[in-house]
C-alpha atoms as a PDB file:
ATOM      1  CA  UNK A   1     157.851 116.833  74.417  1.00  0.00           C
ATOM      2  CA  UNK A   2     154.921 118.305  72.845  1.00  0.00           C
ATOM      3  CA  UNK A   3     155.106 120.295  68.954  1.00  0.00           C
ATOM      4  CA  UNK A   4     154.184 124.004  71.151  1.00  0.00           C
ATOM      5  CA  UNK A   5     157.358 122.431  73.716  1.00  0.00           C
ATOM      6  CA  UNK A   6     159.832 122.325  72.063  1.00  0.00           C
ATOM      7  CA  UNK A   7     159.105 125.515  69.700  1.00  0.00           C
ATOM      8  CA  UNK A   8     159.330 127.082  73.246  1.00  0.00           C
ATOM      9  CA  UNK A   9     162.334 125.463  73.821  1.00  0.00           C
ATOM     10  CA  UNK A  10     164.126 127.192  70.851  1.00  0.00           C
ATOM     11  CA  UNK A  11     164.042 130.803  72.513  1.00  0.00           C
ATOM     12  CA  UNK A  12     165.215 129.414  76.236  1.00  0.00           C
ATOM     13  CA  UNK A  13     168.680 129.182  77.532  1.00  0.00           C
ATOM     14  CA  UNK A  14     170.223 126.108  76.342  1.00  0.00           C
ATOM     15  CA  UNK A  15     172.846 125.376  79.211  1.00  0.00           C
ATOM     16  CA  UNK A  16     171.785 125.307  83.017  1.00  0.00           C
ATOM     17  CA  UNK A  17     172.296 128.326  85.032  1.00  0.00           C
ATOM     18  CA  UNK A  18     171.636 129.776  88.539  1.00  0.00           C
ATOM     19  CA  UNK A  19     168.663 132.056  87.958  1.00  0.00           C
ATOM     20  CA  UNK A  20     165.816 133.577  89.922  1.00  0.00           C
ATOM     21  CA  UNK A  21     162.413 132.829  89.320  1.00  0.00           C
ATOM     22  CA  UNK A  22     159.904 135.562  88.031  1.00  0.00           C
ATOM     23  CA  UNK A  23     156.845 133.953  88.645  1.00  0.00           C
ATOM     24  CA  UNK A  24     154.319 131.568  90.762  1.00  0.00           C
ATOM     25  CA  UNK A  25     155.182 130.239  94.478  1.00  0.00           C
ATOM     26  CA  UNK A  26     158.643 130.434  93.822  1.00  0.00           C
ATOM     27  CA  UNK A  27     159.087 133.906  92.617  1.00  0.00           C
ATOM     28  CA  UNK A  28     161.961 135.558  94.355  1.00  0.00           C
ATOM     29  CA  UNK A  29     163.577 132.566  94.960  1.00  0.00           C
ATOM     30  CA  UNK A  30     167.285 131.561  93.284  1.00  0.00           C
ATOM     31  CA  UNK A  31     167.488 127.532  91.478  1.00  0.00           C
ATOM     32  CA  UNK A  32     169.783 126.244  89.569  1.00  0.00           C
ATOM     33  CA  UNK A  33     167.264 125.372  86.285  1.00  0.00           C
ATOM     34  CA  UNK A  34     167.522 123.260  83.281  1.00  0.00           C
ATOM     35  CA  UNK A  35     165.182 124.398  80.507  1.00  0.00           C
ATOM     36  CA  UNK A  36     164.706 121.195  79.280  1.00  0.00           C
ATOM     37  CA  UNK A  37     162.743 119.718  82.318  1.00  0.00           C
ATOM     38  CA  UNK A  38     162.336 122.880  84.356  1.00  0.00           C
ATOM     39  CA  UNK A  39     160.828 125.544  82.437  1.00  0.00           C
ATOM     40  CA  UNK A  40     157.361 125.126  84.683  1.00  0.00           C
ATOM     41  CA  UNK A  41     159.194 125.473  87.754  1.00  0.00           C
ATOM     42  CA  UNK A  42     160.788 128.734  85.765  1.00  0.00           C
ATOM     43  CA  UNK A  43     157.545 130.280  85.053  1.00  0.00           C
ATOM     44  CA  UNK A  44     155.670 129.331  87.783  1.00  0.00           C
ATOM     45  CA  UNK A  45     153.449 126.570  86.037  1.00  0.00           C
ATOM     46  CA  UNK A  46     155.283 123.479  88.044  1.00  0.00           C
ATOM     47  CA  UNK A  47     152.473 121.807  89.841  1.00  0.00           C
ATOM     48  CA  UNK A  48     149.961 124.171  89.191  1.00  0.00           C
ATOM     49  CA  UNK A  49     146.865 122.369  90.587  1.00  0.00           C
ATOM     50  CA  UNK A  50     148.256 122.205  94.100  1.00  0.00           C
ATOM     51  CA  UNK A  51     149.847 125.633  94.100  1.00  0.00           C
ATOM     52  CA  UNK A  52     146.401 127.574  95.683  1.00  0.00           C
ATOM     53  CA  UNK A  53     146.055 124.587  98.019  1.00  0.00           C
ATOM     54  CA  UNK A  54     150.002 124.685  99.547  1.00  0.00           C
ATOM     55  CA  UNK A  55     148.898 128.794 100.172  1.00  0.00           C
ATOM     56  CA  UNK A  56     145.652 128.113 101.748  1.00  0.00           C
ATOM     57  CA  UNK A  57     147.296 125.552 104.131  1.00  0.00           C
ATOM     58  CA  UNK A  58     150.356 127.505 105.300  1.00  0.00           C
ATOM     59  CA  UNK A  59     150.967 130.508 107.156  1.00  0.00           C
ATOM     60  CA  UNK A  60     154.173 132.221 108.802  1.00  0.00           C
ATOM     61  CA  UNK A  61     155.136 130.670 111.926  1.00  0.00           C
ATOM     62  CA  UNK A  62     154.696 127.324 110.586  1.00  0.00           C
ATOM     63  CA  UNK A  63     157.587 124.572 110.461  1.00  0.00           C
ATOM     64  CA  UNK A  64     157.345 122.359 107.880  1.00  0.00           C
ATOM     65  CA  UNK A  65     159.000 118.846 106.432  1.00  0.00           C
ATOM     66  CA  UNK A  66     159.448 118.589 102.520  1.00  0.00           C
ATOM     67  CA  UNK A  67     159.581 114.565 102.275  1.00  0.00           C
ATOM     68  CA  UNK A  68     161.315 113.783  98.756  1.00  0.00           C
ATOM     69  CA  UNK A  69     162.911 117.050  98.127  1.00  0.00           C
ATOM     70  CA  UNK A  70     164.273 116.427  94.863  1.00  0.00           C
ATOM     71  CA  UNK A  71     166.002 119.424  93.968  1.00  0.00           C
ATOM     72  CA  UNK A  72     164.590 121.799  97.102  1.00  0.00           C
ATOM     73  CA  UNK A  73     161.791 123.712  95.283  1.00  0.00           C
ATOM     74  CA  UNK A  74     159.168 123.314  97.914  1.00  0.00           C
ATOM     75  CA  UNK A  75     161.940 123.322 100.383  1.00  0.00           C
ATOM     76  CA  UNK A  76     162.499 126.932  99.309  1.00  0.00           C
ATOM     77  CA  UNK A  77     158.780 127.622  98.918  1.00  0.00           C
ATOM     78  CA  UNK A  78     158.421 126.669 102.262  1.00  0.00           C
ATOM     79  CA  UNK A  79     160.913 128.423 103.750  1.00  0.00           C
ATOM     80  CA  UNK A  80     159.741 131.743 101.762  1.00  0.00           C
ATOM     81  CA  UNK A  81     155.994 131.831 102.939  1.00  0.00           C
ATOM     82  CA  UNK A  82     156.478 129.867 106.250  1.00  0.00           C
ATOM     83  CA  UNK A  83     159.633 131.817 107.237  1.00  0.00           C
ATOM     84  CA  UNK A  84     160.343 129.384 109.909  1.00  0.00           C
ATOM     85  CA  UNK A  85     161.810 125.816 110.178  1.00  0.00           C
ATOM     86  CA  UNK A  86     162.213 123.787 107.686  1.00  0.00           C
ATOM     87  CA  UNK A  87     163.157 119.998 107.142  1.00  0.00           C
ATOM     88  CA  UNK A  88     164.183 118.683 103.750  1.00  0.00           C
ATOM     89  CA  UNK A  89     164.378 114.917 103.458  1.00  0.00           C
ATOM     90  CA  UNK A  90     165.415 113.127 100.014  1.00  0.00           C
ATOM     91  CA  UNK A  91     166.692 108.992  99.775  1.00  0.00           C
ATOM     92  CA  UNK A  92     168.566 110.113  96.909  1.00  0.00           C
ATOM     93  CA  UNK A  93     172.255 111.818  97.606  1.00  0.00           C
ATOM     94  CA  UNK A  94     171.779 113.385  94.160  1.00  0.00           C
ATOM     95  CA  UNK A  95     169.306 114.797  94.896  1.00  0.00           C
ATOM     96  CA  UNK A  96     170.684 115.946  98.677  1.00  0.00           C
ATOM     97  CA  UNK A  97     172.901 117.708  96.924  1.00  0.00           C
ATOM     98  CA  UNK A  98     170.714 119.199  94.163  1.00  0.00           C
ATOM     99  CA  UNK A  99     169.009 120.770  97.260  1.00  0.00           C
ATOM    100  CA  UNK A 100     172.259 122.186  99.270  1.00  0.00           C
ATOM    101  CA  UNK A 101     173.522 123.845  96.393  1.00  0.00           C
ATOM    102  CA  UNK A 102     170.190 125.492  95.512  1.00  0.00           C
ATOM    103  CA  UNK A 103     169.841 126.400  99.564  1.00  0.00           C
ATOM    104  CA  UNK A 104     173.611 128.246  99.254  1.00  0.00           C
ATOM    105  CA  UNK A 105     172.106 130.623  96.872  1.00  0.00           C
ATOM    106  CA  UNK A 106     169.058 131.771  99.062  1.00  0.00           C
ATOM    107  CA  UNK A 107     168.823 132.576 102.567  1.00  0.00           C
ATOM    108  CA  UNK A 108     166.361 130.251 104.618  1.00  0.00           C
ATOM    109  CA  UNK A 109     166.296 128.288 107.455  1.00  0.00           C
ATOM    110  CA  UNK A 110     166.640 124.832 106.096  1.00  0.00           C
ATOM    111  CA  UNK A 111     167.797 121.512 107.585  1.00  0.00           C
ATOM    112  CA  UNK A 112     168.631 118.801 104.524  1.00  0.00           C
ATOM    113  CA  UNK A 113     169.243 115.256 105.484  1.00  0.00           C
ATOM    114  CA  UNK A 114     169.621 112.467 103.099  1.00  0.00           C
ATOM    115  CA  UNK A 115     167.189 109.301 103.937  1.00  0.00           C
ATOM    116  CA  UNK A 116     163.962 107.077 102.957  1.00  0.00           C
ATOM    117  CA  UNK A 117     161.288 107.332 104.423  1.00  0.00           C
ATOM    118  CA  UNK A 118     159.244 104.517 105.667  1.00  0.00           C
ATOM    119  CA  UNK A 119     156.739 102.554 108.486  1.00  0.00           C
ATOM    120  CA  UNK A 120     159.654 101.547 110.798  1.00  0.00           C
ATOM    121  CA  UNK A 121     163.562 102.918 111.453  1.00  0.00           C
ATOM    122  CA  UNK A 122     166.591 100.707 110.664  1.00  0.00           C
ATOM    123  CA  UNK A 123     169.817 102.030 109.614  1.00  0.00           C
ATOM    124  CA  UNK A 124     168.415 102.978 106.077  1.00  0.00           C
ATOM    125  CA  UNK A 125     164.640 104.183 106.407  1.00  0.00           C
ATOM    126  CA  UNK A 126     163.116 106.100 109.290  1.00  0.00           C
ATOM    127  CA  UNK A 127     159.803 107.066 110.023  1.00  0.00           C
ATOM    128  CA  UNK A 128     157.981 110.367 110.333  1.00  0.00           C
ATOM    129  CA  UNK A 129     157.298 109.906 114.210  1.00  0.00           C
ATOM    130  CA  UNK A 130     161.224 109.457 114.240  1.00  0.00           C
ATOM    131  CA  UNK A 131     161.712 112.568 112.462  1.00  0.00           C
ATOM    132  CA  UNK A 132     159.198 114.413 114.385  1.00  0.00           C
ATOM    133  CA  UNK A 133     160.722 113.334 117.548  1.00  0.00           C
ATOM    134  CA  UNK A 134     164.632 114.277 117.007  1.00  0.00           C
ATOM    135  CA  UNK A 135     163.952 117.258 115.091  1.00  0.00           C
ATOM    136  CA  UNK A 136     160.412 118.933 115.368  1.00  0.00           C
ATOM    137  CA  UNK A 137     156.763 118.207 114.849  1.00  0.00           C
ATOM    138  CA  UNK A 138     155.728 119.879 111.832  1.00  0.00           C
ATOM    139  CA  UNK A 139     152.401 122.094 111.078  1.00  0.00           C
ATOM    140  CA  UNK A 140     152.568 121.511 107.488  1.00  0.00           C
ATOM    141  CA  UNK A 141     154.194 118.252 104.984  1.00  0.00           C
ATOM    142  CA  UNK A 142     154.760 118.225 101.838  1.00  0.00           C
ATOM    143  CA  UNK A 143     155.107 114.582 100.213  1.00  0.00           C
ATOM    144  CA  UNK A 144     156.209 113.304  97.114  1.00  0.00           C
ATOM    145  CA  UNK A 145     157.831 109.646  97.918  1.00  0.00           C
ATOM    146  CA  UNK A 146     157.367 107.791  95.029  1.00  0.00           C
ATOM    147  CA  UNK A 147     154.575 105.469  96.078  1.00  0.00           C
ATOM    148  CA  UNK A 148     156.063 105.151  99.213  1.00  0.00           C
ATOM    149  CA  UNK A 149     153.218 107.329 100.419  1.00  0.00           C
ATOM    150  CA  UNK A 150     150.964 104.798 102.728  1.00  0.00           C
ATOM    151  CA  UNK A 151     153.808 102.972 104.416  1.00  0.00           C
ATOM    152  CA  UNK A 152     155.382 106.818 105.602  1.00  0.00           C
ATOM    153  CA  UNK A 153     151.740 107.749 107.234  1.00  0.00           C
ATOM    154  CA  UNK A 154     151.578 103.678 108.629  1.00  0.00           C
ATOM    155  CA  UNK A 155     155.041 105.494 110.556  1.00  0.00           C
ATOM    156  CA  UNK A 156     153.125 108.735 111.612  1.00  0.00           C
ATOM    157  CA  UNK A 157     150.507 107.630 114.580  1.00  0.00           C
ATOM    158  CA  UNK A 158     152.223 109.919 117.399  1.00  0.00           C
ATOM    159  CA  UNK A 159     152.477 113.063 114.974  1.00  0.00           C
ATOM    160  CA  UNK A 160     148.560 112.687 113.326  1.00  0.00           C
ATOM    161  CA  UNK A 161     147.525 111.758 116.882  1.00  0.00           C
ATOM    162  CA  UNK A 162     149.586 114.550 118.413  1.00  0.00           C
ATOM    163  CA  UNK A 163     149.703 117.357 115.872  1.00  0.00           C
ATOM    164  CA  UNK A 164     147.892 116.339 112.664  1.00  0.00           C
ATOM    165  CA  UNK A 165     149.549 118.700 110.525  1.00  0.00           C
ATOM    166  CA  UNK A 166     148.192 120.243 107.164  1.00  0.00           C
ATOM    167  CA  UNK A 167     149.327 117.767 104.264  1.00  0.00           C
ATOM    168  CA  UNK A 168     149.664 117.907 100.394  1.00  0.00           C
ATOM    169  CA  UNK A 169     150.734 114.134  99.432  1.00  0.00           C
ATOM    170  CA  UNK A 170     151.074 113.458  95.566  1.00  0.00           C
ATOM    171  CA  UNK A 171     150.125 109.654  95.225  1.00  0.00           C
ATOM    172  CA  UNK A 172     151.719 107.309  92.782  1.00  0.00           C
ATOM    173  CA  UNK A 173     148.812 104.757  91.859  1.00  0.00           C
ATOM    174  CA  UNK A 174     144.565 104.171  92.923  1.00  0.00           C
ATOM    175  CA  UNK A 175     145.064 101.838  95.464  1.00  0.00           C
ATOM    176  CA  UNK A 176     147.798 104.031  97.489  1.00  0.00           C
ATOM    177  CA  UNK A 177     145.797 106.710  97.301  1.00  0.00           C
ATOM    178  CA  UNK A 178     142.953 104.679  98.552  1.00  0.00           C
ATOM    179  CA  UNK A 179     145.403 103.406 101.430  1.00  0.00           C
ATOM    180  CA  UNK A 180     146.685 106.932 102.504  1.00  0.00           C
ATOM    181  CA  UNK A 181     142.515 107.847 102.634  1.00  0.00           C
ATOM    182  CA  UNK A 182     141.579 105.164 104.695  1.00  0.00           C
ATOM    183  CA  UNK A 183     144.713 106.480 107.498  1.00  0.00           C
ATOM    184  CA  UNK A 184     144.023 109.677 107.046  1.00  0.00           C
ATOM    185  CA  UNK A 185     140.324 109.822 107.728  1.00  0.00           C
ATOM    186  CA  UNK A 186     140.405 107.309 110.644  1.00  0.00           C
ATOM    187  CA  UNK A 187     142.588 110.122 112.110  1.00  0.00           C
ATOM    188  CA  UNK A 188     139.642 112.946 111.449  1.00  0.00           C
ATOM    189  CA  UNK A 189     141.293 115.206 108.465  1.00  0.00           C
ATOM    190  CA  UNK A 190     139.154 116.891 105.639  1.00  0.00           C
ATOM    191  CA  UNK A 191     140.479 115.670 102.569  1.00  0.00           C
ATOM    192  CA  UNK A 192     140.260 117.160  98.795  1.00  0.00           C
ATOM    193  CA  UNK A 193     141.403 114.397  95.790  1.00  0.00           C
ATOM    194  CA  UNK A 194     142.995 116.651  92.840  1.00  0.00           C
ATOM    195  CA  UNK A 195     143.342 115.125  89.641  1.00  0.00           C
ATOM    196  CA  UNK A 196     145.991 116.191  87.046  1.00  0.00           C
ATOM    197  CA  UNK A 197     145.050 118.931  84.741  1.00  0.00           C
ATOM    198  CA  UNK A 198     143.644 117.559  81.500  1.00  0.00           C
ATOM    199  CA  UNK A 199     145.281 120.631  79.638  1.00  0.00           C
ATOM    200  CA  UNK A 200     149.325 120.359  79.024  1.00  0.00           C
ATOM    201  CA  UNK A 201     149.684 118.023  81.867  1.00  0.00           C
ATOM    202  CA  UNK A 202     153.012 117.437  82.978  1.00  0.00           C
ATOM    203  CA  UNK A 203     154.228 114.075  81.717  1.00  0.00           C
ATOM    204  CA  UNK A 204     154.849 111.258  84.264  1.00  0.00           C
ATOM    205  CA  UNK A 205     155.308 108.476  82.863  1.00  0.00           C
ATOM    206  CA  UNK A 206     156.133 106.182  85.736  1.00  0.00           C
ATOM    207  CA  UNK A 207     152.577 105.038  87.226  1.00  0.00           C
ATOM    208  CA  UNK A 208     149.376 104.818  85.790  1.00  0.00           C
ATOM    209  CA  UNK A 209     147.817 107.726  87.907  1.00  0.00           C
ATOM    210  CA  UNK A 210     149.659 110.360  89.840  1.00  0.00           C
ATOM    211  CA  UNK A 211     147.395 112.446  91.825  1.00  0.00           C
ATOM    212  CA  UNK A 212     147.310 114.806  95.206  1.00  0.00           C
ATOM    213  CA  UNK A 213     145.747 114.233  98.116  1.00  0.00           C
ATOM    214  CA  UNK A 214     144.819 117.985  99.836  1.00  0.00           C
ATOM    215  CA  UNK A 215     144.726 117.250 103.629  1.00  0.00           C
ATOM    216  CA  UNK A 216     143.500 119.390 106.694  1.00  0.00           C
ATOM    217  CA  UNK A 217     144.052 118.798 109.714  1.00  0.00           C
ATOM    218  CA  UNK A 218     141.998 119.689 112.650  1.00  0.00           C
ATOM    219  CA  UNK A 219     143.829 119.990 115.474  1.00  0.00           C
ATOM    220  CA  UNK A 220     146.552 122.487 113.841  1.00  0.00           C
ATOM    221  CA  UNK A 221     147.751 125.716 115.394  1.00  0.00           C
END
């Protein structure tokens, strides 16, 4: 935590608490937030280089999967602008349930099921041509599957044949997001690379670059 951080920190809630966002994509909506890691999502800073992009590439009417939920903020964000289907999808039953109990304190229409997502289906990972299949084809995804990013659109020929839906995909590493470019183009999207900002960047300490891949599709209604 930076010096600025954690002078911030002094003059913020110090014990998690239900409590409505003012600000950003999220204002309006109710999350259960932590100061300590969540004060972007609070103040409407979370993710900040995608935000204008997730606008631009939704509309109301849309139905939409959130692939690696985590604690349902883009569920919710989703849901909000979209105001139609929604399909949250975590591995984690943590975080399942971080996204249920932030869902009972809002009003949207959102499905949450707990399961990886992968290339094939077994009894533990399914596929996004699965998903699409026994629940909906979505217009828009939002993906954030720790590196797991190339092997979910390997399982996606029928829906980016079919429906090539809008896409914002962060990508854990160079070579998956060169992977994820080399499907995504063979299927004819328009695709923007964002970088992390170089000012207060949110730390992520797991990979050695974490980046977004902006993706429009063509044949979307």
């Amino acid at each position: 935590m930076s010096l600025s951080s954690s002078v911030i920190r002094l003059f913020l809630p110090k014990e998690p608490a239900f409590r409505r966002l003012p600000l950003g994509l999220g204002a309006g909506i109710v999350m259960n937030i932590d100061f300590d890691y969540q004060a972007r999502t609070f103040f409407g800073l979370y993710e900040s280089e995608i935000q204008s992009h997730i606008k631009r590439l939704i509309q109301p009417g849309m139905r939409c999967f959130d692939l690696g939920s985590y604690a349902g903020y883009y569920s919710l964000v989703l849901a909000k602008f979209c105001n139609d289907q929604v399909l949250a999808v975590d591995g984690s039953a943590e975080n399942v349930e971080r996204t249920r109990q932030n869902l009972a304190r809002n009003d949207f229409p959102v499905t949450v099921i707990e399961g990886w997502i992968a290339a094939t289906d077994d009894e533990d990972f399914v596929s996004l041509d699965r998903l699409a299949l026994d629940y909906f084809f979505p217009d828009f995804i939002k993906m954030d599957i720790e590196g797991a990013e190339a092997n979910a659109l390997e399982g996606a020929t029928a829906l980016l044949e079919q429906k090539r839906p809008n896409m914002v995909i962060e990508v854990h590493g160079r070579d998956v997001e060169a992977h994820c470019i080399r499907i995504l183009e063979s299927h004819g999207y328009k695709l923007l690379a964002v970088s992390p900002q170089a000012w207060l960047p949110e730390h992520r300490p797991n990979y050695d670059y974490n980046g977004w891949l902006i993706c429009e599709g063509i044949k979307n209604n």
